[in-house]
Structures are given as structure tokens and as C-alpha cells.
N, C-alpha and C. Protein backbone atom coordinates (compact mmCIF):
# COMPACT_ATOMS: atom_id res chain seq x y z
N UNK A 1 -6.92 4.83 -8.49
CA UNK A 1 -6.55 4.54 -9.85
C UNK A 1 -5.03 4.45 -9.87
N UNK A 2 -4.55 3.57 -10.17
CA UNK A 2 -3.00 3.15 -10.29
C UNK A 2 -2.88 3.14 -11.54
N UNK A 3 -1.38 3.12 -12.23
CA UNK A 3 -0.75 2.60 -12.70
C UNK A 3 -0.01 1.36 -12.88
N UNK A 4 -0.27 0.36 -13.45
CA UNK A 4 0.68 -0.85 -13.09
C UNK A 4 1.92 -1.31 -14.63
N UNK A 5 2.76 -1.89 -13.96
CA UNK A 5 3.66 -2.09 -15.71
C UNK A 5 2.90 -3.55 -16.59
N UNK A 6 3.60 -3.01 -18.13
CA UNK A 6 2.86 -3.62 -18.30
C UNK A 6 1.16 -3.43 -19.02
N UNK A 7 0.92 -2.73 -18.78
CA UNK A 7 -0.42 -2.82 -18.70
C UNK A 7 -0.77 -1.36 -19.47
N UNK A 8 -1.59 -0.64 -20.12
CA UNK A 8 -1.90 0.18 -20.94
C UNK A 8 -2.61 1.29 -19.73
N UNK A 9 -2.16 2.82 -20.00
CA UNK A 9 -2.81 3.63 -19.22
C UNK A 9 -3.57 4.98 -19.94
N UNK A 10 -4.43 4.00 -21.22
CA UNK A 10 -4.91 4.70 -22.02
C UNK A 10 -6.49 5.09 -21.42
N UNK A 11 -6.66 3.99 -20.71
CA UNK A 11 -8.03 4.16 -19.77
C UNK A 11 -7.70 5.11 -18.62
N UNK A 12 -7.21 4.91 -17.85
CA UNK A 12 -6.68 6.11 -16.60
C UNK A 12 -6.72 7.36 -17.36
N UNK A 13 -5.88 7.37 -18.25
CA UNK A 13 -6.24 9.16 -18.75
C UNK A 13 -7.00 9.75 -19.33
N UNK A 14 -8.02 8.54 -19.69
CA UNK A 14 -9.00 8.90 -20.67
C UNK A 14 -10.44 9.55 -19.13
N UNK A 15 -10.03 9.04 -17.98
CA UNK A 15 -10.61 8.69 -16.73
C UNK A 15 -10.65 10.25 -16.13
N UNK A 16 -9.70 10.77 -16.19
CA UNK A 16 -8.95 11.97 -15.31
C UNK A 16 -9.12 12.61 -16.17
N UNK A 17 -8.93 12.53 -18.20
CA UNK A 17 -9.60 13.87 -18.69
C UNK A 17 -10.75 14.20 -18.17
N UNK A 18 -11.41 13.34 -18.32
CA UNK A 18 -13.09 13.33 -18.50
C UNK A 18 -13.68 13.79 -17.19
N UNK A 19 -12.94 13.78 -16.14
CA UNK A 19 -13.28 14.78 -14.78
C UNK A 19 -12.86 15.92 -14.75
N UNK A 20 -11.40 16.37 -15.29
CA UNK A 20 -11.23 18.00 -15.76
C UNK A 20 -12.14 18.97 -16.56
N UNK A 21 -12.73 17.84 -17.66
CA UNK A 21 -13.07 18.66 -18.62
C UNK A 21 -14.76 18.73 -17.93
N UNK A 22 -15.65 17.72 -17.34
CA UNK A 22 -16.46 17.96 -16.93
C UNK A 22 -16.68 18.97 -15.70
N UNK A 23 -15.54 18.98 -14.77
CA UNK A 23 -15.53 19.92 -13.60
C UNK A 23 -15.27 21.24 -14.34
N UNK A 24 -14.49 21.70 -15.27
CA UNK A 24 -14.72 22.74 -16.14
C UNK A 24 -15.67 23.22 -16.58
N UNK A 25 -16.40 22.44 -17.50
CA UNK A 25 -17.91 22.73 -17.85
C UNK A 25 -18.60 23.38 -17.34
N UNK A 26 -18.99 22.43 -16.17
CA UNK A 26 -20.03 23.18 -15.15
C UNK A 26 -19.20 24.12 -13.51
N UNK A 27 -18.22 24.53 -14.16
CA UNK A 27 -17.31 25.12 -12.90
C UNK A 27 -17.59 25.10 -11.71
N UNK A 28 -16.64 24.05 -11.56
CA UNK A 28 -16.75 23.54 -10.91
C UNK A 28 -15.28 22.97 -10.28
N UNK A 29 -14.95 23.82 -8.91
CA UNK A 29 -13.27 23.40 -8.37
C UNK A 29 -13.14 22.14 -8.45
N UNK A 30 -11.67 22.02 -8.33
CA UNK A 30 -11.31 20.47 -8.88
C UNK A 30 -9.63 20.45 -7.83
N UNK A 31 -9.54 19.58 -7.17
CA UNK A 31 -8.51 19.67 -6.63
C UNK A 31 -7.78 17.72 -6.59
N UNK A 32 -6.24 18.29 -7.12
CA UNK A 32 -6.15 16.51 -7.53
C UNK A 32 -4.96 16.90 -6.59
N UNK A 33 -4.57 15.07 -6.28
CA UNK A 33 -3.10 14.85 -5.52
C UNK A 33 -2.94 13.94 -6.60
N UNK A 34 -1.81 13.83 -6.25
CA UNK A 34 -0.83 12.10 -6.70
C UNK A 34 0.09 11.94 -5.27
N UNK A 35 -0.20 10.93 -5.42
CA UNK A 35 0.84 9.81 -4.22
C UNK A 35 1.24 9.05 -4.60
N UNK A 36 2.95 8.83 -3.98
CA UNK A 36 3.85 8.23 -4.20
C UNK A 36 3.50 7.01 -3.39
N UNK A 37 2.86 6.06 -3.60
CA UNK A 37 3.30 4.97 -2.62
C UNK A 37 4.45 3.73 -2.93
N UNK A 38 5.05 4.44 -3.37
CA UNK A 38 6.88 3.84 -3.62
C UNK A 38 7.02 2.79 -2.31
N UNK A 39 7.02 3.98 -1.15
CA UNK A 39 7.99 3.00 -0.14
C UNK A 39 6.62 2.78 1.23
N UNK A 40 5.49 2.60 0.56
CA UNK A 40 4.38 2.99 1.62
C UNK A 40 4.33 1.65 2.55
N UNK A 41 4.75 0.03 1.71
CA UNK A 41 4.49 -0.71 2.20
C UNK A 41 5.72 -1.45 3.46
N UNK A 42 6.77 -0.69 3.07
CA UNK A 42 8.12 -0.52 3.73
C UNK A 42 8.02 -0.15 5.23
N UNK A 43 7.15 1.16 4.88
CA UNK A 43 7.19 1.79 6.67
C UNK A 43 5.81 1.66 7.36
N UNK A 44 5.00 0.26 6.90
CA UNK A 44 3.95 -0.09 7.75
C UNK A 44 4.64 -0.12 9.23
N UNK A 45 3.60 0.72 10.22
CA UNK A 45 3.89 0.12 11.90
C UNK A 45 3.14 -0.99 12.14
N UNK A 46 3.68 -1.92 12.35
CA UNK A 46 3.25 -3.30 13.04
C UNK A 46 2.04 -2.83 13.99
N UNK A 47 2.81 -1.83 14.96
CA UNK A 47 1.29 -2.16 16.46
C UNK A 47 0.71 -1.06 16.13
N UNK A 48 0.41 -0.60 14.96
CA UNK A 48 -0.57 0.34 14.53
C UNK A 48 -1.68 -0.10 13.91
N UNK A 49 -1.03 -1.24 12.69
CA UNK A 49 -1.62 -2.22 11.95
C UNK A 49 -2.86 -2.99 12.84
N UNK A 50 -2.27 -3.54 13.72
CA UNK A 50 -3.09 -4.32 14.89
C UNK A 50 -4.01 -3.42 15.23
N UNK A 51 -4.12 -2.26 15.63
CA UNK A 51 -5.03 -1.43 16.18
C UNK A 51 -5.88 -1.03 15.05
N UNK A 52 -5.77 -0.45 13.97
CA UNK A 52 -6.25 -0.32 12.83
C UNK A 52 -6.65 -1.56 12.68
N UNK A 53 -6.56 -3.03 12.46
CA UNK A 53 -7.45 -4.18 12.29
C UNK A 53 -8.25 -4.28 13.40
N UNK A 54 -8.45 -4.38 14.21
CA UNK A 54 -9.45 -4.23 15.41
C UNK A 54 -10.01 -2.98 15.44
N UNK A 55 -9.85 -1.92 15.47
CA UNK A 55 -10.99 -0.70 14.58
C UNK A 55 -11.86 -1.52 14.01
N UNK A 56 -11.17 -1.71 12.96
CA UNK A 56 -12.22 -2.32 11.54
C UNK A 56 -13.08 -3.71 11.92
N UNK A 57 -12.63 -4.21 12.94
CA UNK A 57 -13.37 -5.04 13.89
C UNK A 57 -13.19 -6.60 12.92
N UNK A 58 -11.90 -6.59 12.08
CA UNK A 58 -11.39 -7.96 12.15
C UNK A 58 -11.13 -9.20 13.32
N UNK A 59 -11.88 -10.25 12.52
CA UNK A 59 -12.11 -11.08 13.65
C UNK A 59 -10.23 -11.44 14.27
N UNK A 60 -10.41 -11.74 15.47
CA UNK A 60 -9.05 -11.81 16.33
C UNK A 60 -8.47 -13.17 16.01
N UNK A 61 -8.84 -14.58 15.36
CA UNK A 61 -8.21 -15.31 14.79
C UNK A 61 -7.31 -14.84 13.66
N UNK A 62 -7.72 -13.99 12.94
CA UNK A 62 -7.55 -13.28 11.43
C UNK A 62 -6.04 -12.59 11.89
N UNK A 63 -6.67 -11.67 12.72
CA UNK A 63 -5.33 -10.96 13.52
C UNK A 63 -3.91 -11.85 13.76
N UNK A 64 -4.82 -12.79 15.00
CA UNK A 64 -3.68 -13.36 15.23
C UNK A 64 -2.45 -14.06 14.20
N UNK A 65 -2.89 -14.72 13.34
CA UNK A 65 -2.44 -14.92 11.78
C UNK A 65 -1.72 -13.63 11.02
N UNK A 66 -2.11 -12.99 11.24
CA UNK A 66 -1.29 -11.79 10.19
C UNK A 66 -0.20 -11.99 11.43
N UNK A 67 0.34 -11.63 12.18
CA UNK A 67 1.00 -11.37 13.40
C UNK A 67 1.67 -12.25 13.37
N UNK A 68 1.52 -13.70 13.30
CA UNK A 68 2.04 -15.06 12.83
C UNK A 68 2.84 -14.61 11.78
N UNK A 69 2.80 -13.78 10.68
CA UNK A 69 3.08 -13.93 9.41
C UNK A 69 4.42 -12.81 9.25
N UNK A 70 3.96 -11.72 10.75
CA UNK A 70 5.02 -10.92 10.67
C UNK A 70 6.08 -10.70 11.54
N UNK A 71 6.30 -11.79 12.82
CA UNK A 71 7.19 -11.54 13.68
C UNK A 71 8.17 -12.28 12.87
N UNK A 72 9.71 -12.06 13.47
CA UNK A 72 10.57 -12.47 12.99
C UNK A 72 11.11 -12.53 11.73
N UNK A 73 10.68 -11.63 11.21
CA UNK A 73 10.78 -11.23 9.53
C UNK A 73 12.26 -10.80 9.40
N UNK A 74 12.91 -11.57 8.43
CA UNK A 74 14.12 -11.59 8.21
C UNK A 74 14.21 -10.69 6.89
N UNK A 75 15.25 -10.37 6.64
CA UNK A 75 15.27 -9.43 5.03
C UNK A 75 17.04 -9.13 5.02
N UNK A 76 16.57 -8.90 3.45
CA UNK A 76 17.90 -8.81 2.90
C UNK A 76 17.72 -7.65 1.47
N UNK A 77 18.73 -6.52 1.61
CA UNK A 77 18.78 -5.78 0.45
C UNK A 77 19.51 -6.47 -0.49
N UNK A 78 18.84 -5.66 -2.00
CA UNK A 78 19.56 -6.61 -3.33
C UNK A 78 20.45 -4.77 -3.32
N UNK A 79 21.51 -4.54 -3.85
CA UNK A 79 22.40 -3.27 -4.01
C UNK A 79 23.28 -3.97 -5.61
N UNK A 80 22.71 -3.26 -6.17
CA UNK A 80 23.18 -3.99 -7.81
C UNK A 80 23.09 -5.24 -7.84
N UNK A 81 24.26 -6.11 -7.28
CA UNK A 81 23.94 -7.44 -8.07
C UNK A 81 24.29 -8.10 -6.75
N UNK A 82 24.75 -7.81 -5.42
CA UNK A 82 24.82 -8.08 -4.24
C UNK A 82 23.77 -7.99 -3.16
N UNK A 83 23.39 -8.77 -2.15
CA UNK A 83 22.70 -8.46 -1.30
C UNK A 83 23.77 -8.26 0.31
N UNK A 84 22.91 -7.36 0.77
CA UNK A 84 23.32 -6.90 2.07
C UNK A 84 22.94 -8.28 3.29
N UNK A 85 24.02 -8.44 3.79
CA UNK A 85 23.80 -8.92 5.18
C UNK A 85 22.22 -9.13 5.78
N UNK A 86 21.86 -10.08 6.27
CA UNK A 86 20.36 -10.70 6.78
C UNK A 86 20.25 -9.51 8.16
N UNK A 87 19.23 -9.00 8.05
CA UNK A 87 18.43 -8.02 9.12
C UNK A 87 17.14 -8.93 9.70
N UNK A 88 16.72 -8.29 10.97
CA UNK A 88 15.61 -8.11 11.50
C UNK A 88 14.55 -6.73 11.27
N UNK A 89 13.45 -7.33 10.31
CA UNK A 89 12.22 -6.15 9.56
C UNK A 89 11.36 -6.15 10.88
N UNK A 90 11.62 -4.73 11.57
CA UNK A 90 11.18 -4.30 12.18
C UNK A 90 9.17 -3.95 12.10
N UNK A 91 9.68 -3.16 10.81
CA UNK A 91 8.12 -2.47 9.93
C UNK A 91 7.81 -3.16 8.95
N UNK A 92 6.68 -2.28 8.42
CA UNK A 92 6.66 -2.76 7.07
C UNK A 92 5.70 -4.22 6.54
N UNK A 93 4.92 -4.58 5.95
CA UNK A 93 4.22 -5.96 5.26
C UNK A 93 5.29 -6.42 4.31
N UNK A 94 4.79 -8.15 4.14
CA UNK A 94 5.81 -8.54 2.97
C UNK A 94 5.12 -8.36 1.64
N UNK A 95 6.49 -7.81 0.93
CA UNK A 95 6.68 -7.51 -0.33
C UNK A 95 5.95 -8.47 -1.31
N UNK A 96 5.20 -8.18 -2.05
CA UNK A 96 5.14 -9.82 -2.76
C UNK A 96 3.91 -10.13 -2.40
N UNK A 97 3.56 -9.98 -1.24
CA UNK A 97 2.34 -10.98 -0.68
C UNK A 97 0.85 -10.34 -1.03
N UNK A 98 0.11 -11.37 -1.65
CA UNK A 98 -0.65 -10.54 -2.32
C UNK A 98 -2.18 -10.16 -1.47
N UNK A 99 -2.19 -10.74 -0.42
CA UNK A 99 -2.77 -9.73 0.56
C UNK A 99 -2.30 -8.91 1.39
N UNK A 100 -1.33 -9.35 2.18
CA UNK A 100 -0.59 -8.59 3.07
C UNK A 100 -0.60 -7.06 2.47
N UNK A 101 0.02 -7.28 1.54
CA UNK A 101 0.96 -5.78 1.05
C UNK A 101 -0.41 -4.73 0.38
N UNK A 102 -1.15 -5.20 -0.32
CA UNK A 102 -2.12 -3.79 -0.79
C UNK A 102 -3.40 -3.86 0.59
N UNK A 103 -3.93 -5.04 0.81
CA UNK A 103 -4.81 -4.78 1.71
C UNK A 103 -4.59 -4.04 3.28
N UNK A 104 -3.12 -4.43 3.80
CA UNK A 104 -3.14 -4.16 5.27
C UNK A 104 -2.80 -2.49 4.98
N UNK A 105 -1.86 -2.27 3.94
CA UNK A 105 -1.42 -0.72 4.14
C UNK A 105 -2.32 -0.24 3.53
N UNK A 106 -3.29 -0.49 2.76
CA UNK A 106 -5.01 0.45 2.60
C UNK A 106 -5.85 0.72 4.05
N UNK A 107 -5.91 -0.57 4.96
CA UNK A 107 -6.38 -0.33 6.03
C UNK A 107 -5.96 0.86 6.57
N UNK A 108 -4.51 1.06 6.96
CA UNK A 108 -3.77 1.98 7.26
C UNK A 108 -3.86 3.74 6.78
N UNK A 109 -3.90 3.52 5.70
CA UNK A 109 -4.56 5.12 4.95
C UNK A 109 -5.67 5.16 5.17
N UNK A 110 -6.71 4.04 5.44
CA UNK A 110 -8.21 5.02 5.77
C UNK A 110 -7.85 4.82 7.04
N UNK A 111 -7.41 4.33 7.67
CA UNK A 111 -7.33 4.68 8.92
C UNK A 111 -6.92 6.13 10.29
């Protein structure tokens, strides 16, 4: 269950009462986290990723393509209203991409 902007989080809490107050009821322990995944998609490992997709027994065309998508990844920080000098992105999925970035680093946590 996320949060996204934008968007109303009158359902989410209405979601998470309704498991307190029921695990109460019938007492019943209840143990919650929250996670930050701020910078989760930042410090993907590349040859972890690969191993974790072959686990999951993604076909090896599929692979090869993501891999396509991530060598040579160039980047640049924004720092107020400036960007930093062009790097080589070591880690990490691209930002933005709307598979890359939630699907590969989910692989990664159940992994």
C-alpha cells in the first residue's frame, strides 16, 4: 500500500484502521513496518538483478534487453537549479521508467 501525490489517502487509512481495530477485537498481535523506499531504486545491484531475474526464471531474451537498457547509463544530478557534471550509473534502474523502476526493484525485495 503506497502513497502516491496527488491522489487521496483517505482509502489507505481507512485500510490500516480497519486491521488495528479488527486485530484488537479479537486480540490479536499486530506488528506493522513502514519503508522508506526513497532511494530504493537508486541502489539497485545490476549483477544481482540478473540473478534475481533468472531465479524467477525470466526468459533470457527478456534479460538480455533489460541489460541492453542498463549498460552505459549516463546521469546527471539536478542541485537547485544546476546540474552536476555527466557520470557513469554504476547501480540502480532508470528513474521514470515505468517498468524498469517498480517491477525490477520488487523482484529484488522478494528476492
Amino acid at each position: 500500500m503506497g502513497f502516491r501525490p496527488n491522489r487521496s489517502t483517505v482509502h489507505n487509512i481507512f485500510t490500516v484502521r480497519q486491521i488495528f481495530e479488527e486485530s484488537h477485537e479479537h486480540n490479536i498481535d499486530i506488528y506493522k513496518i513502514f519503508l522508506d523506499y526513497t532511494h530504493a531504486f537508486d541502489s539497485v545491484h545490476r549483477n544481482k538483478l540478473m540473478e534475481c531475474l533468472k531465479k524467477f526464471d525470466v526468459p533470457d531474451k527478456l534479460i538480455k534487453l533489460i541489460v541492453l537498457t542498463l549498460i552505459h547509463t549516463r546521469a546527471r544530478v539536478k542541485v537547485n537549479r544546476d546540474f552536476t557534471e555527466e557520470f557513469i550509473a554504476k547501480c540502480g534502474v532508470k528513474q521514470g521508467d515505468l517498468y524498469q523502476q517498480p517491477c525490477l526493484a520488487q523482484l529484488l525485495i522478494k528476492y
